[in-house]
Protein backbone atom coordinates (compact mmCIF):
# COMPACT_ATOMS: atom_id res chain seq x y z
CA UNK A 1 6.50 -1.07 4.26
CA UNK A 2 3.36 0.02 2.27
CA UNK A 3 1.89 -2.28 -0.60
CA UNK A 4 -0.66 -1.16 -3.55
CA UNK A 5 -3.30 -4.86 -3.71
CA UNK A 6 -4.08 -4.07 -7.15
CA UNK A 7 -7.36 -5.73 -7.64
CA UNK A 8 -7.99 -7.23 -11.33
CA UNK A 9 -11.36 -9.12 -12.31
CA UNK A 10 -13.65 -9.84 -14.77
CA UNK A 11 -15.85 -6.91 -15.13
CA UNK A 12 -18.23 -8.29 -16.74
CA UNK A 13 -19.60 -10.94 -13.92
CA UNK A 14 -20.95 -7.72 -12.47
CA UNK A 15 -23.56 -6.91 -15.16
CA UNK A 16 -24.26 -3.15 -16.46
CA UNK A 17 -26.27 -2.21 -13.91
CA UNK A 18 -24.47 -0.24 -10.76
CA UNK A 19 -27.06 -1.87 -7.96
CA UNK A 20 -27.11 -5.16 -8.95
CA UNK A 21 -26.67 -8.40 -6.38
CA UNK A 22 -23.39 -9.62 -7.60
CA UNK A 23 -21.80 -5.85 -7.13
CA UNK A 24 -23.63 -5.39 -3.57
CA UNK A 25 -22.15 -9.01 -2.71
CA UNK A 26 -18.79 -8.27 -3.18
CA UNK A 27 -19.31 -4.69 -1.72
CA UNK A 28 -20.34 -6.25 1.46
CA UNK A 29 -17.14 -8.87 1.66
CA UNK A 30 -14.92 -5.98 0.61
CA UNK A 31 -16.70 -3.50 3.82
CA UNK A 32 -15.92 -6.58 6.00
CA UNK A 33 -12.53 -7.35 4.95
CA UNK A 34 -11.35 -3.51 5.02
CA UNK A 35 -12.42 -3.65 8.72
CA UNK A 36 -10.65 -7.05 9.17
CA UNK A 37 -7.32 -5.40 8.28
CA UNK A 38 -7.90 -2.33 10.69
CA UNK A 39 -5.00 -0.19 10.88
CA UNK A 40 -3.15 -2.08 7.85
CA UNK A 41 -5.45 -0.81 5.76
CA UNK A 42 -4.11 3.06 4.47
CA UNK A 43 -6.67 3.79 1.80
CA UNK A 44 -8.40 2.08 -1.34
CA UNK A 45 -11.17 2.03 -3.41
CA UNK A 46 -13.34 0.34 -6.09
CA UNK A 47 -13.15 2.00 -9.68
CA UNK A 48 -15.71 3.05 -12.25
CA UNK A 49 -16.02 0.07 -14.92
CA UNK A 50 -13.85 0.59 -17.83
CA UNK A 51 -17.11 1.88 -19.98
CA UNK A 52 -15.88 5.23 -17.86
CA UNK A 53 -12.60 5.02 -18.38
CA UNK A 54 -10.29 7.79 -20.17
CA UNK A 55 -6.73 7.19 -21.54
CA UNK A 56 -4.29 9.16 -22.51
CA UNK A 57 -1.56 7.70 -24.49
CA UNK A 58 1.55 8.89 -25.10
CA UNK A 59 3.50 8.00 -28.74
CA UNK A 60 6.71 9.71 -29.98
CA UNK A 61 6.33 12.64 -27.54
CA UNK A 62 2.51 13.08 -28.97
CA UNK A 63 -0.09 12.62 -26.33
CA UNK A 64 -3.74 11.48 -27.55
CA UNK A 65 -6.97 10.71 -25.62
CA UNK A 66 -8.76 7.82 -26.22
CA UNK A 67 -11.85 6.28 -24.56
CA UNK A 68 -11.46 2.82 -22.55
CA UNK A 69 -8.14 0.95 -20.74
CA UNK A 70 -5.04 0.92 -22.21
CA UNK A 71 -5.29 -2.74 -22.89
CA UNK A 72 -7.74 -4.78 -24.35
CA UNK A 73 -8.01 -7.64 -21.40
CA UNK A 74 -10.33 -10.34 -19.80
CA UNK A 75 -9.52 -8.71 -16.08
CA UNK A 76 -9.40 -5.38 -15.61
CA UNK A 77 -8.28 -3.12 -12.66
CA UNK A 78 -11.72 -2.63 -10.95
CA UNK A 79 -10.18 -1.41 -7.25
CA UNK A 80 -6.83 -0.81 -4.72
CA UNK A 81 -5.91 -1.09 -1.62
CA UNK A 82 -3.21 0.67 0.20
CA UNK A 83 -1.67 -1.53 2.96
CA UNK A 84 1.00 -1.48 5.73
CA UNK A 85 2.98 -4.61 6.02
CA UNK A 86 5.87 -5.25 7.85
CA UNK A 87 7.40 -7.41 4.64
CA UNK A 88 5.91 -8.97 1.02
CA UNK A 89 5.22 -11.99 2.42
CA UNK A 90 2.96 -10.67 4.73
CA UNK A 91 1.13 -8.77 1.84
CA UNK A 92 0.90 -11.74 0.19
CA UNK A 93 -0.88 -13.32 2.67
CA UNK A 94 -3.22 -10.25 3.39
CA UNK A 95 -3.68 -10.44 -0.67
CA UNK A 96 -4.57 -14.33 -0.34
CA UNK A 97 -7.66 -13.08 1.95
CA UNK A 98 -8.87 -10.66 -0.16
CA UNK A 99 -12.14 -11.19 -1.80
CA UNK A 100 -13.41 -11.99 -5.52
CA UNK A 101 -16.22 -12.90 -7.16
CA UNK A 102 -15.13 -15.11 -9.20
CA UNK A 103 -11.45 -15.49 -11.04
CA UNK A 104 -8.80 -12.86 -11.23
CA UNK A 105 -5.67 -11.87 -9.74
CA UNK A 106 -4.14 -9.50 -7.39
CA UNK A 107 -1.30 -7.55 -7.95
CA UNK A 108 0.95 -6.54 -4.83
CA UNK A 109 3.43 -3.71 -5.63
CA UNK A 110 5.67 -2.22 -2.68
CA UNK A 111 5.01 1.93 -2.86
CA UNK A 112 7.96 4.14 -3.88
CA UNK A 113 9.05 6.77 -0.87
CA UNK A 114 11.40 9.95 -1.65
């Protein structure tokens, strides 16, 4: 079965700047642990911090753009994963492994097939 590891952190433990050590840090432990997971791994990436982020919102079949997330939070997405497990509790277990920086959470969501 394939998972989405929906990766939500703090943002702003990284700083503003795109090179900085804490962003190269958990660049490196991310390179490592996508090579752990070999095969499992399907796809991912990081994401632009949410000072590049676009929404668009849709409200009583109106659809306006706005600038920044949807929701005003402490952790936002900042990367995915796409995994192959052979059940959830072995994505949860891949999902225990996976690095962060500091707090934060990681969501697992099985993928919808036609």
């Amino acid at each position: 079965m394939q998972y989405a590891l929906l990766i939500y952190e703090d943002e702003s433990v990284y700083g503003p700047e795109k090179n900085n050590a804490a962003l190269q840090e958990i660049a490196g432990k991310h390179m490592s642990f996508s090579q752990e997971l070999g095969a499992k791994r399907l796809g991912g990436a990081g994401l632009a911090g949410t000072h590049a982020t676009t929404s668009v919102r849709s409200a009583n079949g109106t659809r306006t753009v706005h600038d920044g997330p949807f929701a005003e939070t402490k952790e936002q997405l900042g990367g995915f994963y796409i995994i192959e497990a052979a059940d959830l509790d072995e994505a949860i277990g891949i999902a225990k492994r996976m690095p962060l920086q500091l707090d934060g959470t990681i969501e697992i969501r099985p993928l919808m097939r036609g």
